[in-house]
PDB file of N, CA and C in Angstrom:
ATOM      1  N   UNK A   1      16.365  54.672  25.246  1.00  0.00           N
ATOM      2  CA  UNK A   1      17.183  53.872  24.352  1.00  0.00           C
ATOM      3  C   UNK A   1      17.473  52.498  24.949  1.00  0.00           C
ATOM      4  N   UNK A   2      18.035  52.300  26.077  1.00  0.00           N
ATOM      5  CA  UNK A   2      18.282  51.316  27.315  1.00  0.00           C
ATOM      6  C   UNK A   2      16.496  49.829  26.795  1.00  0.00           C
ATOM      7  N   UNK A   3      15.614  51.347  27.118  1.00  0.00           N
ATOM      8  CA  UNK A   3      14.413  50.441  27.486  1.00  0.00           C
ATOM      9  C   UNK A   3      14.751  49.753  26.100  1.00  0.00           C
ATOM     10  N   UNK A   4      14.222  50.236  24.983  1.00  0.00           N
ATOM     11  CA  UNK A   4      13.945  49.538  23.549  1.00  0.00           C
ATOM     12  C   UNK A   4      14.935  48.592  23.243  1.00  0.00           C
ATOM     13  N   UNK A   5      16.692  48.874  23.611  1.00  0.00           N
ATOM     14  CA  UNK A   5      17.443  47.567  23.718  1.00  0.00           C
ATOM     15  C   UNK A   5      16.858  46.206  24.428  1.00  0.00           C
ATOM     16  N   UNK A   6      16.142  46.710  25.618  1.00  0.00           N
ATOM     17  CA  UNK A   6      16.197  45.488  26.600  1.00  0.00           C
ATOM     18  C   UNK A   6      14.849  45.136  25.979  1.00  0.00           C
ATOM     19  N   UNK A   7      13.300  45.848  25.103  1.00  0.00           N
ATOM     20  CA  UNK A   7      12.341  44.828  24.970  1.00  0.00           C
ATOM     21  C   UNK A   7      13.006  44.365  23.610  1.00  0.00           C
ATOM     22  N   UNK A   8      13.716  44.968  22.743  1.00  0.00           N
ATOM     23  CA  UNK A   8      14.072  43.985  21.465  1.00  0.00           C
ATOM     24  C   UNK A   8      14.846  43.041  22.068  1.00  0.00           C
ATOM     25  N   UNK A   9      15.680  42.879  22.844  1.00  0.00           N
ATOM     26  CA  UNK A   9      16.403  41.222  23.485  1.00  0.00           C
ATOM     27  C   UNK A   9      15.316  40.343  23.632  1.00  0.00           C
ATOM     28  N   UNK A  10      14.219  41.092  24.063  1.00  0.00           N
ATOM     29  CA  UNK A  10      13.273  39.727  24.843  1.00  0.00           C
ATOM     30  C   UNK A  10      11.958  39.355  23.818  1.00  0.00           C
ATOM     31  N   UNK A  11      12.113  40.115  22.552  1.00  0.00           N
ATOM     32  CA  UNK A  11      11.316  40.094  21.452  1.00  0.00           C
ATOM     33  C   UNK A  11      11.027  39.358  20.450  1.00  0.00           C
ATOM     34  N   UNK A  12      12.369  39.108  19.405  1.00  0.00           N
ATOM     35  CA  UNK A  12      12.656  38.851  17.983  1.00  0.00           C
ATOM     36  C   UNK A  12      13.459  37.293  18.706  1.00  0.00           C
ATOM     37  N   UNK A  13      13.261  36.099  17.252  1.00  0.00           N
ATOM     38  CA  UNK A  13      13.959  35.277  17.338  1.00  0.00           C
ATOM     39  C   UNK A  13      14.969  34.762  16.198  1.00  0.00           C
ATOM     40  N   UNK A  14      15.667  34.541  16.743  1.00  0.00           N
ATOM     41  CA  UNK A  14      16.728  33.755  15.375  1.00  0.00           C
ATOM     42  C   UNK A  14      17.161  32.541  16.130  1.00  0.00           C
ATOM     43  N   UNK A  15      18.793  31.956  15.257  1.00  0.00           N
ATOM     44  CA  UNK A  15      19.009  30.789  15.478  1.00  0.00           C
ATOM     45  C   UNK A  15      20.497  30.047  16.113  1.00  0.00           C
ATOM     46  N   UNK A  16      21.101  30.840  16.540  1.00  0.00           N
ATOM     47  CA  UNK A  16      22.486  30.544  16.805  1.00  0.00           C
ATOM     48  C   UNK A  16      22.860  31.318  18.216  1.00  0.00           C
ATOM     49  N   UNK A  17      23.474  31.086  18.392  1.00  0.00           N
ATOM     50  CA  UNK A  17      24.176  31.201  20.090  1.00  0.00           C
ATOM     51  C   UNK A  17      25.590  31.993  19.936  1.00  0.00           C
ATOM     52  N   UNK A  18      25.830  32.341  20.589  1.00  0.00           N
ATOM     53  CA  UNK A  18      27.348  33.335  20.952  1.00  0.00           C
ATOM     54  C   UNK A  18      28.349  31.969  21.002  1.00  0.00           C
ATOM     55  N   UNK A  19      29.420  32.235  19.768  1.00  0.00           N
ATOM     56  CA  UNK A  19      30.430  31.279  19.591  1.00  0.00           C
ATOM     57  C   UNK A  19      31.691  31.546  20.629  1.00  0.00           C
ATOM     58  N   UNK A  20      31.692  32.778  21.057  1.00  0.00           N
ATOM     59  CA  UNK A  20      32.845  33.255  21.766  1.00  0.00           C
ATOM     60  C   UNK A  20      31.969  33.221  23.455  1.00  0.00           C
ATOM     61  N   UNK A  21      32.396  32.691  24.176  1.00  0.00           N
ATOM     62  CA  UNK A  21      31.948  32.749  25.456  1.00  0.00           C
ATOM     63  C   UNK A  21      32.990  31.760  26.909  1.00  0.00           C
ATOM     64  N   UNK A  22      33.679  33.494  27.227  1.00  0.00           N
ATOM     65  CA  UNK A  22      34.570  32.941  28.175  1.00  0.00           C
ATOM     66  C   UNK A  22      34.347  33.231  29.880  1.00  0.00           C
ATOM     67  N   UNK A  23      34.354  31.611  30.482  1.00  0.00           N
ATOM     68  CA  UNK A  23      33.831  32.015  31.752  1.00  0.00           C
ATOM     69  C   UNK A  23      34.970  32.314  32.415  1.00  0.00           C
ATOM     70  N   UNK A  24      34.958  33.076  33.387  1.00  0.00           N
ATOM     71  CA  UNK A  24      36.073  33.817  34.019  1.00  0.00           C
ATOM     72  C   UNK A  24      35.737  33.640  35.330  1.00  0.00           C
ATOM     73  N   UNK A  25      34.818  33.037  36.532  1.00  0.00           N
ATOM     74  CA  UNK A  25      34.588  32.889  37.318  1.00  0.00           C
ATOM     75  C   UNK A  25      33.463  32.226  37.973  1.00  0.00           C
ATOM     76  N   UNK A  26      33.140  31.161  38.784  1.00  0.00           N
ATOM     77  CA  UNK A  26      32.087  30.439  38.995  1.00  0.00           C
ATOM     78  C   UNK A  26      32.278  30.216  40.335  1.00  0.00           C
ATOM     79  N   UNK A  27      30.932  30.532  41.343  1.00  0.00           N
ATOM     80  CA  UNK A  27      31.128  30.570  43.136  1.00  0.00           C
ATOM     81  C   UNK A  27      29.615  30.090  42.944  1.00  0.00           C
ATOM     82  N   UNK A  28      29.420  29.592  44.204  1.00  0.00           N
ATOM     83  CA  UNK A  28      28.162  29.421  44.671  1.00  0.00           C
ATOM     84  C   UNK A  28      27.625  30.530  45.404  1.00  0.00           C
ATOM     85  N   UNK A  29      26.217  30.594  45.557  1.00  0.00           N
ATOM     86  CA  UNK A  29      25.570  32.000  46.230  1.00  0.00           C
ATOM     87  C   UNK A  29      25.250  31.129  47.409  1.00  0.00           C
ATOM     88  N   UNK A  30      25.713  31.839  48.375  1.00  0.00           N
ATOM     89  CA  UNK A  30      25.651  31.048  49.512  1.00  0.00           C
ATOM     90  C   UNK A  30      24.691  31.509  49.990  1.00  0.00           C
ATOM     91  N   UNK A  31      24.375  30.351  51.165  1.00  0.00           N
ATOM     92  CA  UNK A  31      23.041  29.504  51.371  1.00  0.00           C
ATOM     93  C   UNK A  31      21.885  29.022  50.578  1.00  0.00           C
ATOM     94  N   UNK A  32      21.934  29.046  49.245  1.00  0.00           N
ATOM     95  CA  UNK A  32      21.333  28.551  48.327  1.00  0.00           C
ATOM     96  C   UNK A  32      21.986  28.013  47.695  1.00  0.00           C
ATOM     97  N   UNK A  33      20.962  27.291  46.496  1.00  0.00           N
ATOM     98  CA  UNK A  33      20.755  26.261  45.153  1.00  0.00           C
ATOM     99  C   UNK A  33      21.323  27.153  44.092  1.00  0.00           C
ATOM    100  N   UNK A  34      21.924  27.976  44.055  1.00  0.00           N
ATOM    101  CA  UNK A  34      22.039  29.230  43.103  1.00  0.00           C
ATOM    102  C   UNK A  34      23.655  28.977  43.160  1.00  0.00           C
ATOM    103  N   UNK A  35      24.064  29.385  42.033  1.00  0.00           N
ATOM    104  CA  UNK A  35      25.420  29.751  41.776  1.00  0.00           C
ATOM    105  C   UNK A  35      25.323  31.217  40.705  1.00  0.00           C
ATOM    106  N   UNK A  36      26.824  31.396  41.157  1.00  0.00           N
ATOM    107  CA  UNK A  36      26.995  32.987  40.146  1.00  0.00           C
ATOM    108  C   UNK A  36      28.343  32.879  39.410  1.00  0.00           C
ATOM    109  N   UNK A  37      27.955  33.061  37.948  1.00  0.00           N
ATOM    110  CA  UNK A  37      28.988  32.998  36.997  1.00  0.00           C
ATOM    111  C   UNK A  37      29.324  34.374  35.806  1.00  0.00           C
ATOM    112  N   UNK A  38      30.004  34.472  35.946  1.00  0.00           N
ATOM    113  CA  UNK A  38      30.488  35.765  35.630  1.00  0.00           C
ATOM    114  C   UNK A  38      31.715  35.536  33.933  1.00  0.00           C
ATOM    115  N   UNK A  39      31.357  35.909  32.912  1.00  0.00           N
ATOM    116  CA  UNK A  39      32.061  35.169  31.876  1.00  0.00           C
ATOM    117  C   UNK A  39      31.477  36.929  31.048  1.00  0.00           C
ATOM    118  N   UNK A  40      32.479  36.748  29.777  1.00  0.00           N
ATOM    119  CA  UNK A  40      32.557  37.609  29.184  1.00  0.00           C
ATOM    120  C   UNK A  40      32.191  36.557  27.489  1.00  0.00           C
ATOM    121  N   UNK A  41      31.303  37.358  26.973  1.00  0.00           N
ATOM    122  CA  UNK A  41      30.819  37.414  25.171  1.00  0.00           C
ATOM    123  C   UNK A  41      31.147  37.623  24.597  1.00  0.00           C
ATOM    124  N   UNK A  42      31.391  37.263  23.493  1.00  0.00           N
ATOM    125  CA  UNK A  42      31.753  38.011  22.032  1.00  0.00           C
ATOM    126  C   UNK A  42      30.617  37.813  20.937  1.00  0.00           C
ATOM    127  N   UNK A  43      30.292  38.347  20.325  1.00  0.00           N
ATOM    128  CA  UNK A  43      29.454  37.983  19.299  1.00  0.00           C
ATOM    129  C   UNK A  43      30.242  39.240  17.775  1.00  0.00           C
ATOM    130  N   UNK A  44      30.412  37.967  16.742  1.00  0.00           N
ATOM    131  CA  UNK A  44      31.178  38.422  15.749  1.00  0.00           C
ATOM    132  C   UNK A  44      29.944  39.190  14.821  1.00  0.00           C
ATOM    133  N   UNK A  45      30.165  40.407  14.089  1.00  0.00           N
ATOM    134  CA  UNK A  45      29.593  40.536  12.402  1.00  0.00           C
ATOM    135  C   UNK A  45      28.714  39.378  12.147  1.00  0.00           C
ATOM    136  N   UNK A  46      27.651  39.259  11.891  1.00  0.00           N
ATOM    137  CA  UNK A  46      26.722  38.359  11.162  1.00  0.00           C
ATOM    138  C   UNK A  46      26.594  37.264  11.684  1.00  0.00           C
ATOM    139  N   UNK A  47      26.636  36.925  13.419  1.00  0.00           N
ATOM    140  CA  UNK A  47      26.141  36.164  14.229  1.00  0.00           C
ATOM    141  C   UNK A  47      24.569  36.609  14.308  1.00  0.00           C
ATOM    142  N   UNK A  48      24.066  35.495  14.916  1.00  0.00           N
ATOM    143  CA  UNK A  48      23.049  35.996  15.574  1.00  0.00           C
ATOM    144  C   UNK A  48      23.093  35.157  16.781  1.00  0.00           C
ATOM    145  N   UNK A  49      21.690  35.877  17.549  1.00  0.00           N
ATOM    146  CA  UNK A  49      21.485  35.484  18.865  1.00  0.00           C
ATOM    147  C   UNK A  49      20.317  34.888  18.974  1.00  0.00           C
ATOM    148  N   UNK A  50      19.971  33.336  19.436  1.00  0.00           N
ATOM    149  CA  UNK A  50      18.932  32.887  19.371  1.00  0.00           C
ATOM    150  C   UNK A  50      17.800  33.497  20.639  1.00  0.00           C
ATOM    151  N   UNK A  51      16.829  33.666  20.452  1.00  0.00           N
ATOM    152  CA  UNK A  51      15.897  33.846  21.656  1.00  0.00           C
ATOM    153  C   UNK A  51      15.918  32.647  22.871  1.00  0.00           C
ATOM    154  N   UNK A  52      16.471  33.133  23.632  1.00  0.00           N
ATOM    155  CA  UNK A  52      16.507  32.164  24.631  1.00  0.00           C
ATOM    156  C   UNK A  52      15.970  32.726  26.363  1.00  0.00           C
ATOM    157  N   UNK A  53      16.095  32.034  27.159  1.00  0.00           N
ATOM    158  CA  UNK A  53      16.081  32.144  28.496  1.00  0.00           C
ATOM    159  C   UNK A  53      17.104  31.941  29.348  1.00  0.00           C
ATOM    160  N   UNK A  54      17.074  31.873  31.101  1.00  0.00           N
ATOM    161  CA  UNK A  54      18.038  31.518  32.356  1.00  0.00           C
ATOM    162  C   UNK A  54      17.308  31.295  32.941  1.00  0.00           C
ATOM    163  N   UNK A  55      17.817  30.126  33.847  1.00  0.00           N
ATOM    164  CA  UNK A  55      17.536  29.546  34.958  1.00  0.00           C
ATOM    165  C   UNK A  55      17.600  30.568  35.930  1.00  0.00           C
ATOM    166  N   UNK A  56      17.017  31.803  36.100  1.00  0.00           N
ATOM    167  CA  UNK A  56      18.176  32.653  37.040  1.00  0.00           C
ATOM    168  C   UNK A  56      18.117  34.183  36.753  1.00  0.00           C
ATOM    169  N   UNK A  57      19.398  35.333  36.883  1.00  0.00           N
ATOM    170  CA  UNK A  57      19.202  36.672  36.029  1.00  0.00           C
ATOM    171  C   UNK A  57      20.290  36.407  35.881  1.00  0.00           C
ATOM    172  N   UNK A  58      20.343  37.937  34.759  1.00  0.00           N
ATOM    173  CA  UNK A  58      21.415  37.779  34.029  1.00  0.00           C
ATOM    174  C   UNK A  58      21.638  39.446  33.823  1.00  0.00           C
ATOM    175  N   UNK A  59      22.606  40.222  34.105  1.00  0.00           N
ATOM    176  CA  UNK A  59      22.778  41.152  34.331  1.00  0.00           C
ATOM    177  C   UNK A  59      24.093  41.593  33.547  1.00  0.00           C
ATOM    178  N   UNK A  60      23.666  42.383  31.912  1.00  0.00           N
ATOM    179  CA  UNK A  60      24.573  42.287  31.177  1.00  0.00           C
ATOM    180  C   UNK A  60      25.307  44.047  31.308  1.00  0.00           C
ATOM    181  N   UNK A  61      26.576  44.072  30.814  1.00  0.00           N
ATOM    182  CA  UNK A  61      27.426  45.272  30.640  1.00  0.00           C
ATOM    183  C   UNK A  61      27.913  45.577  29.262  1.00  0.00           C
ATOM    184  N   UNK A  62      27.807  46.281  28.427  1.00  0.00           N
ATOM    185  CA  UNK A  62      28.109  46.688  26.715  1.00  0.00           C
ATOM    186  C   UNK A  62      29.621  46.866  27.083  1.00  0.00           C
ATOM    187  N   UNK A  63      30.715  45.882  26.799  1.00  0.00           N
ATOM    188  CA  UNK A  63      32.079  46.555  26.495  1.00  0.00           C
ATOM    189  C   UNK A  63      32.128  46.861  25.650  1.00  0.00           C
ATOM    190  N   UNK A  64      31.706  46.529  24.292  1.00  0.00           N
ATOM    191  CA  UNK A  64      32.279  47.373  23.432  1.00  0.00           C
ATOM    192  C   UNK A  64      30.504  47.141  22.410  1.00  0.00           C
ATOM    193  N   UNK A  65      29.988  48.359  22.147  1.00  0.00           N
ATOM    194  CA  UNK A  65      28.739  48.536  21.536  1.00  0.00           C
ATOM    195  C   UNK A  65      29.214  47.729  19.938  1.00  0.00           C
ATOM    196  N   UNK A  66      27.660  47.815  19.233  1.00  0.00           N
ATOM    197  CA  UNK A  66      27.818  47.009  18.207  1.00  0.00           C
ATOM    198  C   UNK A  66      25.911  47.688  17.761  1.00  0.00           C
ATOM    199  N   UNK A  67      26.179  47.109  16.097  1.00  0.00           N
ATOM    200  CA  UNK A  67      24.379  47.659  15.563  1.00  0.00           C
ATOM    201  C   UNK A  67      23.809  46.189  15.739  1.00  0.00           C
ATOM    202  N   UNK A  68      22.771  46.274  15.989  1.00  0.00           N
ATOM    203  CA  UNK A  68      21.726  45.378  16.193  1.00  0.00           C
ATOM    204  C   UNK A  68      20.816  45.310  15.423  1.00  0.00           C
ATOM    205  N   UNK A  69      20.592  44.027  14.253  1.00  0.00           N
ATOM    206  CA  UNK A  69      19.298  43.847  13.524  1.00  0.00           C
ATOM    207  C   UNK A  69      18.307  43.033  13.991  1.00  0.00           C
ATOM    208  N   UNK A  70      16.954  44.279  13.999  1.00  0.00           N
ATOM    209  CA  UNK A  70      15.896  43.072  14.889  1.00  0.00           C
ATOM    210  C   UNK A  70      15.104  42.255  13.415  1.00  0.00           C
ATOM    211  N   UNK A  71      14.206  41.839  14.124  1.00  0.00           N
ATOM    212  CA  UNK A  71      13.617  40.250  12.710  1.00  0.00           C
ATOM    213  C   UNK A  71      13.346  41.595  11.780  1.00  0.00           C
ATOM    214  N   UNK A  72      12.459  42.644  12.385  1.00  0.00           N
ATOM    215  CA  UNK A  72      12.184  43.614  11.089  1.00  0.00           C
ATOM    216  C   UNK A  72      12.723  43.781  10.404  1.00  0.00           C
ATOM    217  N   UNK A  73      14.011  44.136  10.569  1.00  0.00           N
ATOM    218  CA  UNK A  73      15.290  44.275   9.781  1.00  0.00           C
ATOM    219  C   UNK A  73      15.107  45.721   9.993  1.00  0.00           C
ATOM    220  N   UNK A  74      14.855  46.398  11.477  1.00  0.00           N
ATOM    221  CA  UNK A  74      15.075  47.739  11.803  1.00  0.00           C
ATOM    222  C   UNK A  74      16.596  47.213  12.846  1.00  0.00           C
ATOM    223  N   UNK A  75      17.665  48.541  12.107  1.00  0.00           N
ATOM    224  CA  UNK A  75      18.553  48.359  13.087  1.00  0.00           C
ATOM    225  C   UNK A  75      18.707  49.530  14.313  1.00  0.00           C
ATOM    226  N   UNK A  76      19.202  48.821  15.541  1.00  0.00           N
ATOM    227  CA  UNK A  76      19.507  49.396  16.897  1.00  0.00           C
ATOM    228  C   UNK A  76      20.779  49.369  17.072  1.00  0.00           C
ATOM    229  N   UNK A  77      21.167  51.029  17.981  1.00  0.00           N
ATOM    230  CA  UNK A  77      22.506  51.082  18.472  1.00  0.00           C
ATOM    231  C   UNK A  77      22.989  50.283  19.930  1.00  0.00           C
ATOM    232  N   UNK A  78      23.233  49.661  20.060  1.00  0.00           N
ATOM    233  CA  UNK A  78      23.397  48.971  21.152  1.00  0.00           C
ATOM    234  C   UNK A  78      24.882  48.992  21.864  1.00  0.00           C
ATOM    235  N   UNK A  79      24.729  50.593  22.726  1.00  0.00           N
ATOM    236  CA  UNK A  79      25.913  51.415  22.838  1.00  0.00           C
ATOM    237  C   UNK A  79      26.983  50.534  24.174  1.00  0.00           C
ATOM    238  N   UNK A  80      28.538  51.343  23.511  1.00  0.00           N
ATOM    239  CA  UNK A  80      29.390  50.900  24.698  1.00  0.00           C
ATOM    240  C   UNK A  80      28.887  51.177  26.067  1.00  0.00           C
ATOM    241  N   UNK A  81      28.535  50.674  27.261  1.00  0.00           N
ATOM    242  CA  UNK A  81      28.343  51.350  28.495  1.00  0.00           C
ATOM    243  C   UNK A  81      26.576  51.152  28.736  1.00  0.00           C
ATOM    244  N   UNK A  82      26.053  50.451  28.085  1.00  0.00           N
ATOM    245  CA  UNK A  82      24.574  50.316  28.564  1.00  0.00           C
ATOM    246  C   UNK A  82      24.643  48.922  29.445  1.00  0.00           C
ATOM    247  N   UNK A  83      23.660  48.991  29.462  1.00  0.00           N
ATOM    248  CA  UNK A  83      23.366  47.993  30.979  1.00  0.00           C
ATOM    249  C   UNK A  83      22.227  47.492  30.741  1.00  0.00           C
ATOM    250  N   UNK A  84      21.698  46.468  31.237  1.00  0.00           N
ATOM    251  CA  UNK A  84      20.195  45.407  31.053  1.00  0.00           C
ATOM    252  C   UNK A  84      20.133  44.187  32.305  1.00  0.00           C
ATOM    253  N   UNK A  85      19.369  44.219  32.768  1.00  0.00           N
ATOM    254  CA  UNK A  85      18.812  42.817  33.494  1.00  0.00           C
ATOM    255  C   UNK A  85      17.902  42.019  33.011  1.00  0.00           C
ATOM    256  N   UNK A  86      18.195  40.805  32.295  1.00  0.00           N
ATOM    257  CA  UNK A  86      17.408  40.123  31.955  1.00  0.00           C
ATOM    258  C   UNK A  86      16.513  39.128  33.491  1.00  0.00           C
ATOM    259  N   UNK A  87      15.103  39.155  33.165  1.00  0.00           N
ATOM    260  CA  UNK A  87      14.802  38.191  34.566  1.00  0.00           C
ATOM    261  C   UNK A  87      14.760  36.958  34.207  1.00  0.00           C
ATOM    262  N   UNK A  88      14.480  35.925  35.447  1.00  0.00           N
ATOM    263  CA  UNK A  88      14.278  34.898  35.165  1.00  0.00           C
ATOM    264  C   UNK A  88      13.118  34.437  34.654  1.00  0.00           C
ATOM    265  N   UNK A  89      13.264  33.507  33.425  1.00  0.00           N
ATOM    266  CA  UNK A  89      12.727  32.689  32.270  1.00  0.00           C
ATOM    267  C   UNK A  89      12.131  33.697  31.303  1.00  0.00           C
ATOM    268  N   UNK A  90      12.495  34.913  31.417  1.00  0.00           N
ATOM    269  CA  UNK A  90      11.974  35.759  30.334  1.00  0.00           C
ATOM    270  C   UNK A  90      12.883  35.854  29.152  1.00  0.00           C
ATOM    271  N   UNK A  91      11.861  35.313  27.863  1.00  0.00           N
ATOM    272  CA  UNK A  91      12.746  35.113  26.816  1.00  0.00           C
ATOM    273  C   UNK A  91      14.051  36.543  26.612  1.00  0.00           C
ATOM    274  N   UNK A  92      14.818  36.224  25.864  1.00  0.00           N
ATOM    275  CA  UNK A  92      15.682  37.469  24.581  1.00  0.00           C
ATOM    276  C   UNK A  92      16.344  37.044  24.205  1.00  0.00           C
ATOM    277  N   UNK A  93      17.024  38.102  23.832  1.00  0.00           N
ATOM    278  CA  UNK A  93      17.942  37.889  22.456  1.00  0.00           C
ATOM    279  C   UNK A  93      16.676  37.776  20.894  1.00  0.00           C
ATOM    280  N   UNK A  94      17.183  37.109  20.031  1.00  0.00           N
ATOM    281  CA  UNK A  94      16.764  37.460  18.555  1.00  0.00           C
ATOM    282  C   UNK A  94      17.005  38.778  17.732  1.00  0.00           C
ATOM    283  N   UNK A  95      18.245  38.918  17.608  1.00  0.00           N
ATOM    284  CA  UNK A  95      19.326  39.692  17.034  1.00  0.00           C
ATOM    285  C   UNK A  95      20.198  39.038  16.031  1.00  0.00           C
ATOM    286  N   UNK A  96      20.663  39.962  15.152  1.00  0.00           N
ATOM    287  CA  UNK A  96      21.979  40.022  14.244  1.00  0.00           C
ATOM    288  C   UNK A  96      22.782  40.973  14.536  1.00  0.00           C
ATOM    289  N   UNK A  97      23.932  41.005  14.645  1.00  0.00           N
ATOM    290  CA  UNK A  97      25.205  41.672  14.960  1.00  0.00           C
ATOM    291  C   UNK A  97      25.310  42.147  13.531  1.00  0.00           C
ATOM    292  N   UNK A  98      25.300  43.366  12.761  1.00  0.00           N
ATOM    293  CA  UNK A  98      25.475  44.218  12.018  1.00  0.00           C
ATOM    294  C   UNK A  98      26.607  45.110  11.823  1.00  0.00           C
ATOM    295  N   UNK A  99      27.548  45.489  10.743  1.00  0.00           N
ATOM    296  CA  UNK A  99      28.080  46.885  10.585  1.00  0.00           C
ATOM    297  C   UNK A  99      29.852  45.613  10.923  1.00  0.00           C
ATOM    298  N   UNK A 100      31.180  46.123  11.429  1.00  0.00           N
ATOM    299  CA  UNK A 100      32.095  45.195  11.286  1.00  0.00           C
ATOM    300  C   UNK A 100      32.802  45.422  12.315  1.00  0.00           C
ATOM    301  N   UNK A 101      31.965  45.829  13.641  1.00  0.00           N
ATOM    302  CA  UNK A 101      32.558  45.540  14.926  1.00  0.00           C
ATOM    303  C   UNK A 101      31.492  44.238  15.529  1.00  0.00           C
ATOM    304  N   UNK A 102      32.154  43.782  16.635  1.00  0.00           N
ATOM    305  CA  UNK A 102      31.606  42.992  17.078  1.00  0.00           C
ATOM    306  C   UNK A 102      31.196  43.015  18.370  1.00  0.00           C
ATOM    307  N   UNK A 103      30.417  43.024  19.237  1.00  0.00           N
ATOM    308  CA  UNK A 103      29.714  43.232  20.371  1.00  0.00           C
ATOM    309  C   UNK A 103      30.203  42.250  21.305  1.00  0.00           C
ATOM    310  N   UNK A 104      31.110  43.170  22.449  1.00  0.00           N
ATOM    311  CA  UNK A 104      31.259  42.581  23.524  1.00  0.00           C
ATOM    312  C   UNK A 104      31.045  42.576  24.945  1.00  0.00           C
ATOM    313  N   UNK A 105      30.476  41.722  25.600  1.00  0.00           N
ATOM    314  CA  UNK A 105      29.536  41.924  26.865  1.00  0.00           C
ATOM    315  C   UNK A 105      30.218  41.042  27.918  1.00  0.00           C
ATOM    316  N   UNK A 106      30.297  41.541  29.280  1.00  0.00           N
ATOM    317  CA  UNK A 106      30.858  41.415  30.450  1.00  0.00           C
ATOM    318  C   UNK A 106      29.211  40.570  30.879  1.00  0.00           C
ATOM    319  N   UNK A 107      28.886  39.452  31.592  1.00  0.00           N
ATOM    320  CA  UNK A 107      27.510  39.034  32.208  1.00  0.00           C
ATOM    321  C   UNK A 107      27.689  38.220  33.352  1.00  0.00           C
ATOM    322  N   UNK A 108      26.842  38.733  34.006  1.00  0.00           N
ATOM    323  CA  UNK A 108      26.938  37.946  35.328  1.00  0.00           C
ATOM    324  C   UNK A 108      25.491  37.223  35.562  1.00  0.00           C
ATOM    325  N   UNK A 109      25.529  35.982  35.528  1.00  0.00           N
ATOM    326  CA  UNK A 109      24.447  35.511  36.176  1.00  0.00           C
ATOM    327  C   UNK A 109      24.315  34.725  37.412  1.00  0.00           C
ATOM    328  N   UNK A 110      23.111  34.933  38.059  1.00  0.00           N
ATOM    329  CA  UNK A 110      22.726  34.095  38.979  1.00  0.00           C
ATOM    330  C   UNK A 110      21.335  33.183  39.113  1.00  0.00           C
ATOM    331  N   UNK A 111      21.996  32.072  38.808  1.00  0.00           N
ATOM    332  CA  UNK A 111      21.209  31.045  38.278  1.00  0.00           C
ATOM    333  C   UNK A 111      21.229  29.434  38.805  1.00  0.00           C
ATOM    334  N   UNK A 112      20.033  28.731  38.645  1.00  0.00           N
ATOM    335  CA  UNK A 112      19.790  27.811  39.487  1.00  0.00           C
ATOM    336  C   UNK A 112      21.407  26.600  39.052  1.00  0.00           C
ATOM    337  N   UNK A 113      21.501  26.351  40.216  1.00  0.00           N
ATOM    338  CA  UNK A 113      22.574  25.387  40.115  1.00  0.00           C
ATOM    339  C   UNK A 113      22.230  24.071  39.529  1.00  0.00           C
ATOM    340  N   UNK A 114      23.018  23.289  39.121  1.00  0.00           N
ATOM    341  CA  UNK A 114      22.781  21.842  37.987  1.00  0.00           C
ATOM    342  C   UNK A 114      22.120  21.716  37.054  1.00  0.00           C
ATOM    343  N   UNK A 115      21.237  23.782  36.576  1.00  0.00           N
ATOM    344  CA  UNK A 115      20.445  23.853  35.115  1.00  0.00           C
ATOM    345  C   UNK A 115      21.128  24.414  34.217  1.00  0.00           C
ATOM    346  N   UNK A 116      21.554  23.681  32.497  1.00  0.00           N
ATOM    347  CA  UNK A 116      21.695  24.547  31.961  1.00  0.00           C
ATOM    348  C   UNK A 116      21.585  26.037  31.969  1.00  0.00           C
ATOM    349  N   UNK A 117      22.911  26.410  31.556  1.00  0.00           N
ATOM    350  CA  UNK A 117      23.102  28.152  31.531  1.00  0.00           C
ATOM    351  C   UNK A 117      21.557  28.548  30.942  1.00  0.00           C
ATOM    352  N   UNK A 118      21.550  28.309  29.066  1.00  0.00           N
ATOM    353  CA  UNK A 118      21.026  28.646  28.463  1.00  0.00           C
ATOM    354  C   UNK A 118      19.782  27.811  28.208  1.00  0.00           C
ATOM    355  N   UNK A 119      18.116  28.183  28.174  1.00  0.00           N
ATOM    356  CA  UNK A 119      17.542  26.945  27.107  1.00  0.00           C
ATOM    357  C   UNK A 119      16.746  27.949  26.464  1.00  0.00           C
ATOM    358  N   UNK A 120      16.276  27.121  24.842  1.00  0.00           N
ATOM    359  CA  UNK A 120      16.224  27.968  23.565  1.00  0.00           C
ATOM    360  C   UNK A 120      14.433  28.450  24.785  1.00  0.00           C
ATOM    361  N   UNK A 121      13.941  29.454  23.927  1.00  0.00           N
ATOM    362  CA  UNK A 121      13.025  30.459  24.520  1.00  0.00           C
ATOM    363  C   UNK A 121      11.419  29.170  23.839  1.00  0.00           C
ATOM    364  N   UNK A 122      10.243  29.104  24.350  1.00  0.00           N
ATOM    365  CA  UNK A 122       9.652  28.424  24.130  1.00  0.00           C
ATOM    366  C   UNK A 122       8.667  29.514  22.663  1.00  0.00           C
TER     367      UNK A 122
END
């Protein structure tokens, strides 16, 4: 289940970005060009998530699960308590947030310092 969450993130594309996104902590990874930022998501009902990339990984936590529509318009459970590592520059996301909870994710990344967090997926 885990796996098929994490290749539909890196699959399907849409067009909008997570409106709710609070950073809660930012350090440098020491002895490197790298910093690590640690911020929590929200994504509301009938957002979507554009296909994008990181400078970096990105190592997400499900606080609170939510249904997931991929481009097919097949939907996924995308449960409280799953887990994913996105790598670096590998596209995901391309999702709709479905059903009238909203999906919230704990993420930590570690990613090149002075690059945009996010850039759209090529």
């Amino acid at each position: 289940m885990l796996r098929l969450c994490a290749a539909l993130l890196i699959t399907f594309t849409t067009t909008a970005l997570a409106q709710t996104r609070t950073e809660l902590k930012r350090a440098d990874l020491t002895g490197t060009n790298m910093e690590v930022i640690v911020m929590m998501v929200e994504f509301q009902p009938g957002e979507t998530i554009a296909r994008h990339t990181h400078h970096g990984e990105e190592a997400v936590y499900v606080l609170q699960g939510a249904t997931l529509v991929a481009a097919d318009g097949k939907e996924i459970q995308f449960p409280t308590g799953a887990s994913i590592v996105n790598q670096r520059d590998v596209p995901h996301g391309g999702f709709k947030i479905a059903g009238d909870k909203s999906l919230k994710l704990l993420n930590v990344f570690v990613v090149d310092k002075g690059k945009p967090l996010t850039e759209p997926a090529q």
